[in-house]
Protein backbone atom coordinates (compact mmCIF):
# COMPACT_ATOMS: atom_id res chain seq x y z
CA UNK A 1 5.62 -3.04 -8.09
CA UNK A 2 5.22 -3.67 -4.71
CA UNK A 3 3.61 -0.79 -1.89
CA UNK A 4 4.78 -1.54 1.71
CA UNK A 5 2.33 0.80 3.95
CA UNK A 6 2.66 0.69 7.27
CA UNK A 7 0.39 2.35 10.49
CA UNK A 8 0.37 2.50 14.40
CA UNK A 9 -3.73 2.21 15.60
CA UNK A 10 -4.69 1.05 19.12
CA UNK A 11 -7.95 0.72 18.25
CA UNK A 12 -9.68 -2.36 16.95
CA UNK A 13 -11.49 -0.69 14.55
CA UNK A 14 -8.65 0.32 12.52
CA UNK A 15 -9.17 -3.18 11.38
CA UNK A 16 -12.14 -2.90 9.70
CA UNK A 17 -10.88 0.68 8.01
CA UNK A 18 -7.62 -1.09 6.67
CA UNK A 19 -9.55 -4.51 5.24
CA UNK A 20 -12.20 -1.45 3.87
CA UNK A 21 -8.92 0.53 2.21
CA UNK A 22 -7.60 -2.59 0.87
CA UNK A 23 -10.69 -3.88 -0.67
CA UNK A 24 -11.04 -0.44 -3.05
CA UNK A 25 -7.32 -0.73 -3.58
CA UNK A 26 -8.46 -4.53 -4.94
CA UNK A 27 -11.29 -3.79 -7.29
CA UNK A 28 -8.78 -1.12 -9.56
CA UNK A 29 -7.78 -1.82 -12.70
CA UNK A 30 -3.61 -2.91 -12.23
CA UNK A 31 -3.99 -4.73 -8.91
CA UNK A 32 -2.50 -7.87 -8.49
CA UNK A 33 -2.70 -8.95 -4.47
CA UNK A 34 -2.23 -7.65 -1.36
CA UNK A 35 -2.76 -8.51 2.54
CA UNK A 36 -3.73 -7.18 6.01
CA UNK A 37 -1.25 -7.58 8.38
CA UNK A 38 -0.61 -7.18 12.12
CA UNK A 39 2.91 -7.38 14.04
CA UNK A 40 3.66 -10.56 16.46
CA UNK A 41 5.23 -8.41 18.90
CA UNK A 42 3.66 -5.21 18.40
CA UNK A 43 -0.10 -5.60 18.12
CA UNK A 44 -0.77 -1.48 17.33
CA UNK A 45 1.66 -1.81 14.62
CA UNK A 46 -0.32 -3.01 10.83
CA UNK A 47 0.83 -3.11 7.24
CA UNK A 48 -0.63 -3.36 4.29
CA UNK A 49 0.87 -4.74 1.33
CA UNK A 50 -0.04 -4.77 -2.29
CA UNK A 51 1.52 -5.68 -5.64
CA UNK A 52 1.09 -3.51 -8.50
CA UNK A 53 1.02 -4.55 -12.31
CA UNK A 54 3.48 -1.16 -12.75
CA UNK A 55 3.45 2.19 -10.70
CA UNK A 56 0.62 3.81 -13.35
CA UNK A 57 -2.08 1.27 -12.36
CA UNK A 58 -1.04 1.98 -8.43
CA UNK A 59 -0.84 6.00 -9.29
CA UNK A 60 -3.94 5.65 -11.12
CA UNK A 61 -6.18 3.95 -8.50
CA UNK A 62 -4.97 6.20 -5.64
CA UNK A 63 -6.67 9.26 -7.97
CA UNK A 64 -9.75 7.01 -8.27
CA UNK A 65 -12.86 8.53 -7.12
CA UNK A 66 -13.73 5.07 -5.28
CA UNK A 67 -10.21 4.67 -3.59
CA UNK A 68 -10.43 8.52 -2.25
CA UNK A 69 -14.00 7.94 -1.04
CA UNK A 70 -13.35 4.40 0.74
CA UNK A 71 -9.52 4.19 1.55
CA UNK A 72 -7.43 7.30 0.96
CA UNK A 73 -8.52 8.35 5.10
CA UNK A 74 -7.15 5.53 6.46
CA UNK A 75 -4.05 5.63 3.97
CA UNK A 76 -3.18 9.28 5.30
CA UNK A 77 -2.83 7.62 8.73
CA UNK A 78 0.37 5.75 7.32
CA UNK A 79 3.75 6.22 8.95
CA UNK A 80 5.80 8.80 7.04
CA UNK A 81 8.23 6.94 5.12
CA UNK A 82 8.57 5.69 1.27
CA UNK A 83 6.22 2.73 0.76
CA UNK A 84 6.72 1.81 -3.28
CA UNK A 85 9.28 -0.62 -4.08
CA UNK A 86 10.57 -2.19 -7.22
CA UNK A 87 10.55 -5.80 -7.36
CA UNK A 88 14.68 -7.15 -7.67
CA UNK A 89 15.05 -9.67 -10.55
CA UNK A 90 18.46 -11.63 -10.12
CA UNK A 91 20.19 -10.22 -13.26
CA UNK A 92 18.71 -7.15 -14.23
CA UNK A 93 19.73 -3.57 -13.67
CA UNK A 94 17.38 -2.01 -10.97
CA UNK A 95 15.03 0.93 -12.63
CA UNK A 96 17.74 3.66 -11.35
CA UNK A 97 20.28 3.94 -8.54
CA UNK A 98 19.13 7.76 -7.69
CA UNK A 99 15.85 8.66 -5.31
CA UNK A 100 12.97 9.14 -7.18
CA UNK A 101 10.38 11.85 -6.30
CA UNK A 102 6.93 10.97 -6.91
C-alpha cells in the first residue's frame, strides 16, 4: 500500500520534524520505503511518501508507542484529505469500488 501525506510549513525546521517522522515510520515492522519531498514551485508545500507491505503493518506502526512519541505531531499537521492508496496492478480487480472508512 502506498500513504501519500502531504503538509504546508514555512518554516525550515519542519524539515528536520518530517525526516524525524519518517525515520520511526522506517524502523516498523511492514515498511518498505518512503521519501521526503518538497514542491518545485511551491517550497512550503512537502510530502511524504511511504509504501506499506499491507494496510495492518501501516495501521499497526501508527499505534506504535515509538511512531506516537517521534512522528504522530508532525503527522497531525497533514492536510486534511485521504492519504492511503492501493497500488493498481494491470489486470486485477481493485480491493473495492466503494469509499472505505478507516
Amino acid at each position: 500500500m502506498l500513504v501519500v501525506n502531504r503538509f504546508r510549513a514555512e518554516d525550515e525546521s519542519f524539515r528536520d520534524d518530517l525526516e524525524k517522522a519518517h525515520a520511526a515510520l522506517a524502523a516498523r515492522p511492514g515498511y518498505v520505503d518512503g521519501d521526503v519531498g518538497r514542491n518545485v514551485d511551491d517550497p512550503t508545500l512537502w510530502t511524504l511518501v511511504t509504501r506499506w507491505a499491507d494496510v495492518g503493518s501501516y495501521r499497526r506502526a501508527l499505534s506504535s508507542y515509538e511512531v506516537k512519541l517521534h512522528a504522530v505531531a508532525t503527522l497531525s499537521r497533514a492536510l486534511e484529505e485521504p492519504s492511503a492508496y492501493e497500488f493498481v496492478v494491470p489486470g486485477e480487480t481493485l480491493n473495492v469500488t466503494d469509499v472505505r472508512s478507516l
